[in-house]
N, C-alpha and C. Protein backbone atom coordinates (compact mmCIF):
# COMPACT_ATOMS: atom_id res chain seq x y z
N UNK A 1 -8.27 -38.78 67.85
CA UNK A 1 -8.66 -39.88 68.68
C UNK A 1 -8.98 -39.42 70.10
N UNK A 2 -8.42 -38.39 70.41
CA UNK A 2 -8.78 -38.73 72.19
C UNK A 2 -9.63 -37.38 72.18
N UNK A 3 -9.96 -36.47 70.70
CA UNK A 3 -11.60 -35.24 70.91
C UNK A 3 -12.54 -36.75 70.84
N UNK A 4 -11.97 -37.76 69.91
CA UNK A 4 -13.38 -38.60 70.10
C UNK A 4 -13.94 -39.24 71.29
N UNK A 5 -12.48 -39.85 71.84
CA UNK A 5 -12.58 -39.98 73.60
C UNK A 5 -13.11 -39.02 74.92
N UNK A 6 -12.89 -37.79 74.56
CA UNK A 6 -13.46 -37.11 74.95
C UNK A 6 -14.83 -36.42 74.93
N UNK A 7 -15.19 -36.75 73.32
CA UNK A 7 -16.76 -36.47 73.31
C UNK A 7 -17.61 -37.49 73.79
N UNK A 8 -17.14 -39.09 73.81
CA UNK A 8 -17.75 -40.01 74.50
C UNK A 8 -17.95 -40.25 75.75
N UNK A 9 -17.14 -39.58 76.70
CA UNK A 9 -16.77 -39.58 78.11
C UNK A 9 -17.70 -38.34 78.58
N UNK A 10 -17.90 -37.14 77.36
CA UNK A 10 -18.76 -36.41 78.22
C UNK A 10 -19.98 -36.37 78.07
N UNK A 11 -20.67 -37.27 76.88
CA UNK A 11 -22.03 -37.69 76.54
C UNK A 11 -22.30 -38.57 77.33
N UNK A 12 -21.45 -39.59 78.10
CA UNK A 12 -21.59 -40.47 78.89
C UNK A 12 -22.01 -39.56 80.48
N UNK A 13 -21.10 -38.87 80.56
CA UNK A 13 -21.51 -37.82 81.92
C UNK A 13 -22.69 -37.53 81.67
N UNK A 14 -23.00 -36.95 80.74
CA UNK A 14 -24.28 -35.87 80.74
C UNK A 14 -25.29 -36.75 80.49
N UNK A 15 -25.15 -38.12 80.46
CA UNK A 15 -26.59 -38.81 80.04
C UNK A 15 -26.96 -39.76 82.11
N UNK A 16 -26.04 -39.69 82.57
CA UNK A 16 -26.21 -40.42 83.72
C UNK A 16 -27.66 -39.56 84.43
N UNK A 17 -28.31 -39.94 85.00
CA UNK A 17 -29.35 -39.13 86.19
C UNK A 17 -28.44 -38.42 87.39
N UNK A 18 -29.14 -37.59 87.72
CA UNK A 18 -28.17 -36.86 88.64
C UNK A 18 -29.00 -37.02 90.03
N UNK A 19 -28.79 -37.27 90.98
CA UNK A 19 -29.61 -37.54 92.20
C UNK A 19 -29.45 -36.29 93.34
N UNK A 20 -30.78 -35.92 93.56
CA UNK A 20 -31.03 -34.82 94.30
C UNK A 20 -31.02 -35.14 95.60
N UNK A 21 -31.27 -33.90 96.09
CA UNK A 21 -31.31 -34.40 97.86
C UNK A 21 -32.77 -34.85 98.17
N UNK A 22 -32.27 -35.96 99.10
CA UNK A 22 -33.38 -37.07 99.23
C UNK A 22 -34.56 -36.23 100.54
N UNK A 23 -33.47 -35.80 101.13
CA UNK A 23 -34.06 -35.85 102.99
C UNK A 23 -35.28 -34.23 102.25
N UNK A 24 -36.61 -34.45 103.23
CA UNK A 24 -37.27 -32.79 102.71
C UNK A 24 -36.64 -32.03 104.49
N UNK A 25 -36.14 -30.87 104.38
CA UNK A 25 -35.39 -30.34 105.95
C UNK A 25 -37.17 -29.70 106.81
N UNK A 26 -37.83 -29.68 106.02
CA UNK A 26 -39.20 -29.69 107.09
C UNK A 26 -39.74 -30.66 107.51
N UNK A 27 -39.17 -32.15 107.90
CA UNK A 27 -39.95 -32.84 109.04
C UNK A 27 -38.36 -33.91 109.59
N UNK A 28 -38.87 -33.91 110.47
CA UNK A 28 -38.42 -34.52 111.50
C UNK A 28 -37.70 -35.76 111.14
N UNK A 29 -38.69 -36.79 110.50
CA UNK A 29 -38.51 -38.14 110.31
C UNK A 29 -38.55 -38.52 109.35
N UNK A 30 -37.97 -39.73 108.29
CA UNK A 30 -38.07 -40.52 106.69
C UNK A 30 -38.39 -41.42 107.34
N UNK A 31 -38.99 -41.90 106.05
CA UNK A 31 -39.16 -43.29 106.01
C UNK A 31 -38.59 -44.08 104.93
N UNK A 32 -37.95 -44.91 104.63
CA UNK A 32 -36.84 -45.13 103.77
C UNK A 32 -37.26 -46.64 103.47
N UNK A 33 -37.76 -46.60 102.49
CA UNK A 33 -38.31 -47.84 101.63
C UNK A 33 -36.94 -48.34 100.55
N UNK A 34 -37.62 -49.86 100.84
CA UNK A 34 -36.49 -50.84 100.58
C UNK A 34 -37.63 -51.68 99.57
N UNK A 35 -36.73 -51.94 98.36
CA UNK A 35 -37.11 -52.76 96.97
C UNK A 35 -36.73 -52.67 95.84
N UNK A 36 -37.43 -52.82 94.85
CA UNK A 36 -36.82 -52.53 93.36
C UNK A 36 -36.57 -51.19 93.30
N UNK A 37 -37.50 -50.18 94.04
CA UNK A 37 -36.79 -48.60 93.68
C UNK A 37 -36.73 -48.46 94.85
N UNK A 38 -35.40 -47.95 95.91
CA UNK A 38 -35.65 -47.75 96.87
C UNK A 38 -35.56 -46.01 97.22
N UNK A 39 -36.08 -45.70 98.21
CA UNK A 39 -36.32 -44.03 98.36
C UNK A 39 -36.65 -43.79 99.89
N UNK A 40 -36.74 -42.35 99.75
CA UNK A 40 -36.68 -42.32 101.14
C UNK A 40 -37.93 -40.79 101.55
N UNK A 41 -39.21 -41.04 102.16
CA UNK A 41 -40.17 -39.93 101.93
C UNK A 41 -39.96 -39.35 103.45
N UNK A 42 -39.79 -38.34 103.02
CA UNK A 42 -40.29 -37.32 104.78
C UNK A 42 -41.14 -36.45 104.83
N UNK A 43 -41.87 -36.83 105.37
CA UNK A 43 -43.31 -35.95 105.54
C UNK A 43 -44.18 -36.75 107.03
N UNK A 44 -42.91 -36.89 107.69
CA UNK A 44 -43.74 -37.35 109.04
C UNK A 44 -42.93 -36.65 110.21
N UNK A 45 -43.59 -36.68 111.24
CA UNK A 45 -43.57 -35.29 112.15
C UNK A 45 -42.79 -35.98 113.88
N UNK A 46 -43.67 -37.50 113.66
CA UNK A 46 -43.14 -38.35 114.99
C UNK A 46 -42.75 -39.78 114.19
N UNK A 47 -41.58 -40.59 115.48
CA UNK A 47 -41.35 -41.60 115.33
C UNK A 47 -42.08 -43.10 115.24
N UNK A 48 -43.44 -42.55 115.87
CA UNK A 48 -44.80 -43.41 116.17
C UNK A 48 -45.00 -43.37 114.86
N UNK A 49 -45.69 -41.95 114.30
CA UNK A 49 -46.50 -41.83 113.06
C UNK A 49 -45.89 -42.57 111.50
N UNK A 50 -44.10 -42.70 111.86
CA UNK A 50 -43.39 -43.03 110.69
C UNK A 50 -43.44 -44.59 111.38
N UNK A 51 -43.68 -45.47 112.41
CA UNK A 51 -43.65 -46.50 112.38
C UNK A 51 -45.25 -47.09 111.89
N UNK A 52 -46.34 -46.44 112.21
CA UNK A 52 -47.35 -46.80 111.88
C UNK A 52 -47.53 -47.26 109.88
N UNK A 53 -46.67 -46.54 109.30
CA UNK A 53 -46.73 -46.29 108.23
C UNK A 53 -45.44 -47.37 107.92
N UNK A 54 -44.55 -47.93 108.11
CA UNK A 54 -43.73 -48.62 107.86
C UNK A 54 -43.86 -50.03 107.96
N UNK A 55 -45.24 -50.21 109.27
CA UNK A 55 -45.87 -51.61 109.53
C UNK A 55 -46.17 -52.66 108.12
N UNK A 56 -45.57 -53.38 108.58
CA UNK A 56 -46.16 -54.80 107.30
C UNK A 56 -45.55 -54.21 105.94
N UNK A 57 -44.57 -53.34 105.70
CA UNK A 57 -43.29 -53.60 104.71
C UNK A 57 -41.89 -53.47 105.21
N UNK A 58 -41.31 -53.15 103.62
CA UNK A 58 -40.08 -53.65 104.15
C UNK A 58 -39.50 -51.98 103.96
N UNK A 59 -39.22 -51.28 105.22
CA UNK A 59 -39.10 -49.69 105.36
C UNK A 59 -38.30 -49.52 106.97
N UNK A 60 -37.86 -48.95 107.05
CA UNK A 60 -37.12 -48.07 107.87
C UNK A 60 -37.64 -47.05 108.59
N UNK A 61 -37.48 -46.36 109.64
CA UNK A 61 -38.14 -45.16 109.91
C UNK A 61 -36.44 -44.40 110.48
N UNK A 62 -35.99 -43.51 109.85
CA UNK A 62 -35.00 -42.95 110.63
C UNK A 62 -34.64 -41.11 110.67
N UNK A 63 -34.12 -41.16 111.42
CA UNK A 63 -34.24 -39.62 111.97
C UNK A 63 -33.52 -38.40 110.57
N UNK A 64 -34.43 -37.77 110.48
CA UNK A 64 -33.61 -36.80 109.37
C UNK A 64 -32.42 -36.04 109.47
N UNK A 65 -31.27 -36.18 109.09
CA UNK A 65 -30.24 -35.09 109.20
C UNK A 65 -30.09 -33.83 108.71
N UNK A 66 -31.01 -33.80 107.91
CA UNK A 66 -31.28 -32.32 107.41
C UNK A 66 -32.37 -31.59 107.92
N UNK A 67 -33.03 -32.04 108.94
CA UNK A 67 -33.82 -31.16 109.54
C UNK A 67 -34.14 -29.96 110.20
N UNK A 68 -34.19 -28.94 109.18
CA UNK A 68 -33.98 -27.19 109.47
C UNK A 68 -34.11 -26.86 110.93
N UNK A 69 -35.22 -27.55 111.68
CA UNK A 69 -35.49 -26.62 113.37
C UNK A 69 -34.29 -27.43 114.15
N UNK A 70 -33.85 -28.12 114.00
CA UNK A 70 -33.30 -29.14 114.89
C UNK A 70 -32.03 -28.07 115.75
N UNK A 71 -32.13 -28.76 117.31
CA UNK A 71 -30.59 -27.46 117.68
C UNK A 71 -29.63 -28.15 117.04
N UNK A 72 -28.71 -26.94 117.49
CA UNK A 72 -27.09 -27.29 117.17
C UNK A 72 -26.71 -27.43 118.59
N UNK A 73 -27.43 -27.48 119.52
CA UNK A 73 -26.55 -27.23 121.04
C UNK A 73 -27.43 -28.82 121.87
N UNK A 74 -26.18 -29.41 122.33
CA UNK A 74 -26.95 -30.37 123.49
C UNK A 74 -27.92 -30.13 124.33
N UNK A 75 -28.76 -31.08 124.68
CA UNK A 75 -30.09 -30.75 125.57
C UNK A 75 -29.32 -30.38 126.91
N UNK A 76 -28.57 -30.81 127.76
CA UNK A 76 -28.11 -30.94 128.87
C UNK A 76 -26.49 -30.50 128.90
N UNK A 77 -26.44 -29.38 129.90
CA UNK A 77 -25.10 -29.28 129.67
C UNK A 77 -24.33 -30.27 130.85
N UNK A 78 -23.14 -30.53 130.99
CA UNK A 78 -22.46 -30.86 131.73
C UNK A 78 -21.38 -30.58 132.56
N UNK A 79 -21.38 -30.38 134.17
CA UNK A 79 -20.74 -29.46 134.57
C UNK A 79 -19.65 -30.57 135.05
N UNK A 80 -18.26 -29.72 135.36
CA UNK A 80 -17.06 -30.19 136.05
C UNK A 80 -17.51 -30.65 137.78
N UNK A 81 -17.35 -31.84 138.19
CA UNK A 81 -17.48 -31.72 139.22
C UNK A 81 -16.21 -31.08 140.18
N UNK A 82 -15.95 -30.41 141.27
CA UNK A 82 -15.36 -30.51 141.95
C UNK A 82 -14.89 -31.23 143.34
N UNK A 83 -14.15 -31.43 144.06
CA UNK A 83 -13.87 -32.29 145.24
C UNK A 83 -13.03 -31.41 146.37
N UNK A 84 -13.93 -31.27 147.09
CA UNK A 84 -12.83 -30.21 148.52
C UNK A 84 -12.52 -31.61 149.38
N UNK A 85 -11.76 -30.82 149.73
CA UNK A 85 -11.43 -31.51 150.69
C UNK A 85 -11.38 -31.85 152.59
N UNK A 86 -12.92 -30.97 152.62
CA UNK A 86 -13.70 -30.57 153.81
C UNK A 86 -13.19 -29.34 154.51
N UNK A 87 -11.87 -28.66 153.86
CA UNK A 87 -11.78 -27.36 154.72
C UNK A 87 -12.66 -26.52 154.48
């Protein structure tokens, strides 16, 4: 009883779809469509170009997290101020 439970549990695994990574890490921006199939395409470069393309449906434009050039370091660093005390 439970090899049969077990062969059902793993035909059940192995028949599910397996979902890949969505984001492509060469552009910048998705666009992430909303409906019966929803998905998410990146192949746009600016935030303009992914809104032009999102106009008059029902889509998203949002920033990729997997985007290979992107830094790892803040634009601006931030320094300690100090305070003398006029001597």
């Amino acid at each position: 009883m439970r090899i049969l439970a077990l062969v059902i549990l793993a035909i059940g695994a192995a028949a599910a779809p397996a979902q890949a990574q969505t984001y492509d890490p060469n552009y910048p921006v998705c666009l992430s469509v909303y409906g019966r199939i929803s998905y998410y395409e990146c192949s746009y470069t600016s935030l303009p170009q992914c809104k032009m393309s999102a106009s008059g449906r029902s889509a998203l434009c949002v920033i990729n997290p997997y985007y290979a050039h992107a830094s790892q370091y803040p634009s601006a660093r931030r320094y300690k101020q100090r305070y003398y005390n006029g001597y």
